[in-house]
N, C-alpha and C. Protein backbone atom coordinates (compact mmCIF):
# COMPACT_ATOMS: atom_id res chain seq x y z
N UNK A 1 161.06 0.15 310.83
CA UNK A 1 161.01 -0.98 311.74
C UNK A 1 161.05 -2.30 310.98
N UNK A 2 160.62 -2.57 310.37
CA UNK A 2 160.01 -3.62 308.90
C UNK A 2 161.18 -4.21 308.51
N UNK A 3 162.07 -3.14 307.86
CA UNK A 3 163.45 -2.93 307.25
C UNK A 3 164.42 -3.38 307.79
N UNK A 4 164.24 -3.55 309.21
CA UNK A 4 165.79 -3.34 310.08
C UNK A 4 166.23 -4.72 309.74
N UNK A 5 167.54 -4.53 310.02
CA UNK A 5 168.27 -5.79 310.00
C UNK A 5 168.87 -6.37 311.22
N UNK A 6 168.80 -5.72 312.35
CA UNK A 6 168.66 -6.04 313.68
C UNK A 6 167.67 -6.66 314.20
N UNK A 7 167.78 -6.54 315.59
CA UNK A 7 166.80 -6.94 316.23
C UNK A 7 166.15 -5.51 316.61
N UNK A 8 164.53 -5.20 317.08
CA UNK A 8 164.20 -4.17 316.79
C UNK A 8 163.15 -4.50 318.21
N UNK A 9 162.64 -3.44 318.96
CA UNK A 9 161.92 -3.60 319.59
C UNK A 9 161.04 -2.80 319.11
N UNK A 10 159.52 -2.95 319.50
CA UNK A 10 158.07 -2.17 319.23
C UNK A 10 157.36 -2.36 320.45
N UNK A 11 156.85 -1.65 320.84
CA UNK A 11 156.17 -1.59 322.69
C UNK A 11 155.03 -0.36 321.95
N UNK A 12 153.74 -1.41 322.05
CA UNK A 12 152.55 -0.74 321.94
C UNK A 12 151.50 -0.73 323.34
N UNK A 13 151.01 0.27 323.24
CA UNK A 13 150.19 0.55 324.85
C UNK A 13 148.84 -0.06 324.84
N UNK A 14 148.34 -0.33 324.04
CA UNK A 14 146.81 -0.86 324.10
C UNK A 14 146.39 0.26 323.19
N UNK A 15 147.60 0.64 322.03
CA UNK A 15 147.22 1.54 321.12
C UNK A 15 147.33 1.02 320.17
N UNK A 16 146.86 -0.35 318.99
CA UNK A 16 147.05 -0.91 317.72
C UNK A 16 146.26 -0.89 316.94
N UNK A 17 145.19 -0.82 317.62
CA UNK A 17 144.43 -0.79 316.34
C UNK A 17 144.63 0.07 314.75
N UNK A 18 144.01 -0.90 314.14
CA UNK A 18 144.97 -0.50 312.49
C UNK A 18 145.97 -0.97 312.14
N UNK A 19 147.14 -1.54 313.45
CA UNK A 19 148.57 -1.93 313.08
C UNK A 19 148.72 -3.77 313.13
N UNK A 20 148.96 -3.75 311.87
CA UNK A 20 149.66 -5.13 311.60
C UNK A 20 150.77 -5.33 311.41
N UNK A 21 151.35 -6.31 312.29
CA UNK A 21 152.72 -6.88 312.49
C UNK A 21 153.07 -8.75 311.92
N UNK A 22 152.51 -8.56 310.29
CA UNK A 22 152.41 -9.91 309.84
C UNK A 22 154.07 -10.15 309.73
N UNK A 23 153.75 -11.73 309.20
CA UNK A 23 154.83 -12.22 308.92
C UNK A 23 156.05 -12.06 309.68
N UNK A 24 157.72 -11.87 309.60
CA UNK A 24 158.58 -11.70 310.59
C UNK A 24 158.77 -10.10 311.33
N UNK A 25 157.95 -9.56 310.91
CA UNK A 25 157.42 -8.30 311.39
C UNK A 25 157.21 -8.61 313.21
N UNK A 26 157.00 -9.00 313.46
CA UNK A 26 156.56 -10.09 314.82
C UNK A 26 156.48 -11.15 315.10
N UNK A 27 157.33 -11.95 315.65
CA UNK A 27 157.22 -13.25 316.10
C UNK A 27 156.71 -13.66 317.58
N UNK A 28 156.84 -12.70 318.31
CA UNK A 28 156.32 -12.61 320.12
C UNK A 28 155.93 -11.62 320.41
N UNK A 29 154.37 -12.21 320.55
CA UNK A 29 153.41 -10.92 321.34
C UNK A 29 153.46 -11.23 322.75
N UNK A 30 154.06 -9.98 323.46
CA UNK A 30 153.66 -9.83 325.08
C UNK A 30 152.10 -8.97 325.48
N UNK A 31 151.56 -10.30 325.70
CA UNK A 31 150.09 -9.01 326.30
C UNK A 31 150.01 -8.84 328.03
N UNK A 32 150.64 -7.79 328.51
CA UNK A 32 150.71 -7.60 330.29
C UNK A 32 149.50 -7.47 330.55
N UNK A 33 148.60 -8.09 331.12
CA UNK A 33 147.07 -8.25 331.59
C UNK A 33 146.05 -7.81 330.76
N UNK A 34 144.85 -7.83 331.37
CA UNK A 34 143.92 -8.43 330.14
C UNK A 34 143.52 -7.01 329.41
N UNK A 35 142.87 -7.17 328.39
CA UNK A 35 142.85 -5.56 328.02
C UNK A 35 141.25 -5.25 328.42
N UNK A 36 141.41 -3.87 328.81
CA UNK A 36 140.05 -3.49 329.35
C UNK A 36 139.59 -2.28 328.16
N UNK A 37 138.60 -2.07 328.32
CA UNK A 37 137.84 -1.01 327.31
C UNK A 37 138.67 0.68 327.69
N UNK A 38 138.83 1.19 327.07
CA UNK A 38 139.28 2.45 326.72
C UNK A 38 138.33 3.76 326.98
N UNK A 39 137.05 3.93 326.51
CA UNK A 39 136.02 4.55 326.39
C UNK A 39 135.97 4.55 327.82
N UNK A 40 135.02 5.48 328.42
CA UNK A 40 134.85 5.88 329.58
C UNK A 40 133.36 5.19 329.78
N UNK A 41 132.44 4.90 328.40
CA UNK A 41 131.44 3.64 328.55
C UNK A 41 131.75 2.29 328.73
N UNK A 42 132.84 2.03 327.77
CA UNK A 42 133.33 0.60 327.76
C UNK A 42 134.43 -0.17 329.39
N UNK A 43 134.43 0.97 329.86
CA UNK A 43 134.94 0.37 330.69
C UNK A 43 133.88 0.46 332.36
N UNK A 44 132.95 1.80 332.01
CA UNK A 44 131.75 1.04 333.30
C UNK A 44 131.37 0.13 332.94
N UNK A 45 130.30 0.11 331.16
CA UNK A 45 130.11 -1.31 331.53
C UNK A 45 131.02 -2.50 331.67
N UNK A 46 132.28 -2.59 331.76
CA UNK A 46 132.91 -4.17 331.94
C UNK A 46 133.25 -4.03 333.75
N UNK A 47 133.63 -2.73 334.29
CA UNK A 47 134.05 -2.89 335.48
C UNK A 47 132.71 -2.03 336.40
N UNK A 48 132.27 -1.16 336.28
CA UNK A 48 131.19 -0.67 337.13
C UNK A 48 130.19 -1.29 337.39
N UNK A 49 129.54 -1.90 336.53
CA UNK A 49 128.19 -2.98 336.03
C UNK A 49 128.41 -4.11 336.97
N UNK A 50 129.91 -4.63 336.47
CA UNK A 50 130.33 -5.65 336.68
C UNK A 50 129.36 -7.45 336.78
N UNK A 51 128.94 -7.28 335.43
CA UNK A 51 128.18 -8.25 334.47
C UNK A 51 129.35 -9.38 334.46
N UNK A 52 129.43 -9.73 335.02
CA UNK A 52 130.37 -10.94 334.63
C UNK A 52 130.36 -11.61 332.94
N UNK A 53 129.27 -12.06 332.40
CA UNK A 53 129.43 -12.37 331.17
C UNK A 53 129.86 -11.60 330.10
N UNK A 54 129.24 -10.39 330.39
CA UNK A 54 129.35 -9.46 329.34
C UNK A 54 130.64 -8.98 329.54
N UNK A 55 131.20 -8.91 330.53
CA UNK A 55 133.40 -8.15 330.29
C UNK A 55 133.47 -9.48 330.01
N UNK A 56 133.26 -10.82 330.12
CA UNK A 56 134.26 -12.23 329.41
C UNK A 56 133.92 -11.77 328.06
N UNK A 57 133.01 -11.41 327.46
CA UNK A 57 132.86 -11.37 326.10
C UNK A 57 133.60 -10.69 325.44
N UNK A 58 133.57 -9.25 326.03
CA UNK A 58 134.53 -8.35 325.99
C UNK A 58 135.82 -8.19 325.37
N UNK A 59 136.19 -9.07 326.69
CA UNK A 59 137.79 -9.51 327.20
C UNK A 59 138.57 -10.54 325.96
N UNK A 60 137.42 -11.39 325.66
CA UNK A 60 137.51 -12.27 325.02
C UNK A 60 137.43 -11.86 323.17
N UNK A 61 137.18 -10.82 323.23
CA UNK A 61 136.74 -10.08 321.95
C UNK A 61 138.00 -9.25 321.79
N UNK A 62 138.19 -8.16 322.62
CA UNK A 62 139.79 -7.84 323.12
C UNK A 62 140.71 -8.78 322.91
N UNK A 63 141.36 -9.94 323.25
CA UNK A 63 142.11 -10.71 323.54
C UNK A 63 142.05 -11.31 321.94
N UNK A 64 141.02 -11.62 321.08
CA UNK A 64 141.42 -12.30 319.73
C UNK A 64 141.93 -10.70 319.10
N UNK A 65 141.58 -9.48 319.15
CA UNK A 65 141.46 -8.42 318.31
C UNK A 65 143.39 -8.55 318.64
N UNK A 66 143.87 -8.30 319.67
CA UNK A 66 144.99 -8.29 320.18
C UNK A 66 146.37 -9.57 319.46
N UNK A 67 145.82 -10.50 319.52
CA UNK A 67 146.52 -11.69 318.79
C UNK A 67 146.33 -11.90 317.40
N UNK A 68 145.33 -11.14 317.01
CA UNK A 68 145.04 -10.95 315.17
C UNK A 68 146.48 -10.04 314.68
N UNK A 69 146.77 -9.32 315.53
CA UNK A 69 148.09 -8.25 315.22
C UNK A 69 149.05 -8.99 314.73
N UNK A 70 149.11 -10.19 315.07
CA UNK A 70 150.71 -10.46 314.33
C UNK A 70 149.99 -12.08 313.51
N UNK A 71 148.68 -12.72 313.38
CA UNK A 71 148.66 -13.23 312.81
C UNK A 71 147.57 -13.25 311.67
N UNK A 72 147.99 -13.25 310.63
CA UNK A 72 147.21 -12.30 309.14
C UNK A 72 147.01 -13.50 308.17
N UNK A 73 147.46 -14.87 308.40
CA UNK A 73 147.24 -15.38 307.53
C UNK A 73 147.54 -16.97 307.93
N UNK A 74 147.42 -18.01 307.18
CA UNK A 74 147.73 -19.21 307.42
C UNK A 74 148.87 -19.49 307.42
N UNK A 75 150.10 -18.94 307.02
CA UNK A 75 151.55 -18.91 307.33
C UNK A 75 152.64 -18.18 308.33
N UNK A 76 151.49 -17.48 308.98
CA UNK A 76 152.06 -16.38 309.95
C UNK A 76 152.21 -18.04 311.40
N UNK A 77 153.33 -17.28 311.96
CA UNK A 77 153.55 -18.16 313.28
C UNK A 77 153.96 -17.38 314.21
N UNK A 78 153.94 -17.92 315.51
CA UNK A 78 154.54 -16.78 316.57
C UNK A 78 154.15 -16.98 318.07
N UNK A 79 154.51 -16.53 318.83
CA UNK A 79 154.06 -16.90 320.65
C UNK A 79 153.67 -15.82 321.00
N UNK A 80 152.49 -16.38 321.84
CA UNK A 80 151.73 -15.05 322.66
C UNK A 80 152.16 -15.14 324.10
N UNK A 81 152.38 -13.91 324.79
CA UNK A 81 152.76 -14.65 326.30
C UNK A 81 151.98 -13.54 327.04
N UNK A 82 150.55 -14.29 327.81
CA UNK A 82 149.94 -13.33 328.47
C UNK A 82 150.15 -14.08 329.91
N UNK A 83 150.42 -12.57 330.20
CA UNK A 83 151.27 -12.10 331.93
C UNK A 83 150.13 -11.16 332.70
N UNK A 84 150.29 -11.09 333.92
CA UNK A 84 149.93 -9.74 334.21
C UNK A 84 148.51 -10.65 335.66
N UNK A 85 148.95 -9.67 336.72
CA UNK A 85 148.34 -10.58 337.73
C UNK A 85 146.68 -10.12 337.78
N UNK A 86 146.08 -9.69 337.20
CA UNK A 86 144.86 -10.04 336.74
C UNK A 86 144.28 -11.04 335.79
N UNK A 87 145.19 -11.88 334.87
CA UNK A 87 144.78 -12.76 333.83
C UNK A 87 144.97 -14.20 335.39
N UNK A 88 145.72 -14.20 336.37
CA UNK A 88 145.36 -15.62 336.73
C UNK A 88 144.22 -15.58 338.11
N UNK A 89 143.70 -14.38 338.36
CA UNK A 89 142.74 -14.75 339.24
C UNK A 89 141.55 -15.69 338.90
């Protein structure tokens, strides 16, 4: 993927962790709505509980972990474009 000399697509599911996409490795992250917890704990407590502070923290903890993927350093650049009709309620 790294290598190509094309244009290359990569479509990850809310499966990255571990994966870095520095430098021209990635220039545009699409995040389609907000990311929710995975775990079958992490996601009563953000949606069953429904603690309001504690899923912003979450979400908000999610959401930098998510945009760290393509930026690794003080020279990395790039656009994030979060979509998805749960991020504008």
């Amino acid at each position: 993927f790294k290598q190509a000399t094309d244009t290359r697509k990569l479509i990850l599911v809310a499966r990255y962790n571990g994966v870095d996409l520095p430098g021209d490795s990635c220039r545009v992250l699409v995040i389609d709505g907000l990311p929710r917890g995975t775990s079958l704990l992490n996601r009563f407590l953000d949606e069953g509980l429904q603690i309001l502070s504690l899923r912003a923290s979450h979400t908000a903890i999610r959401m930098v972990q998510a945009v760290g993927r393509i930026f690794r350093s003080n020279t990395d650049h790039g656009v994030v474009i979060l979509t998805g009709v749960d991020v504008i309620g």
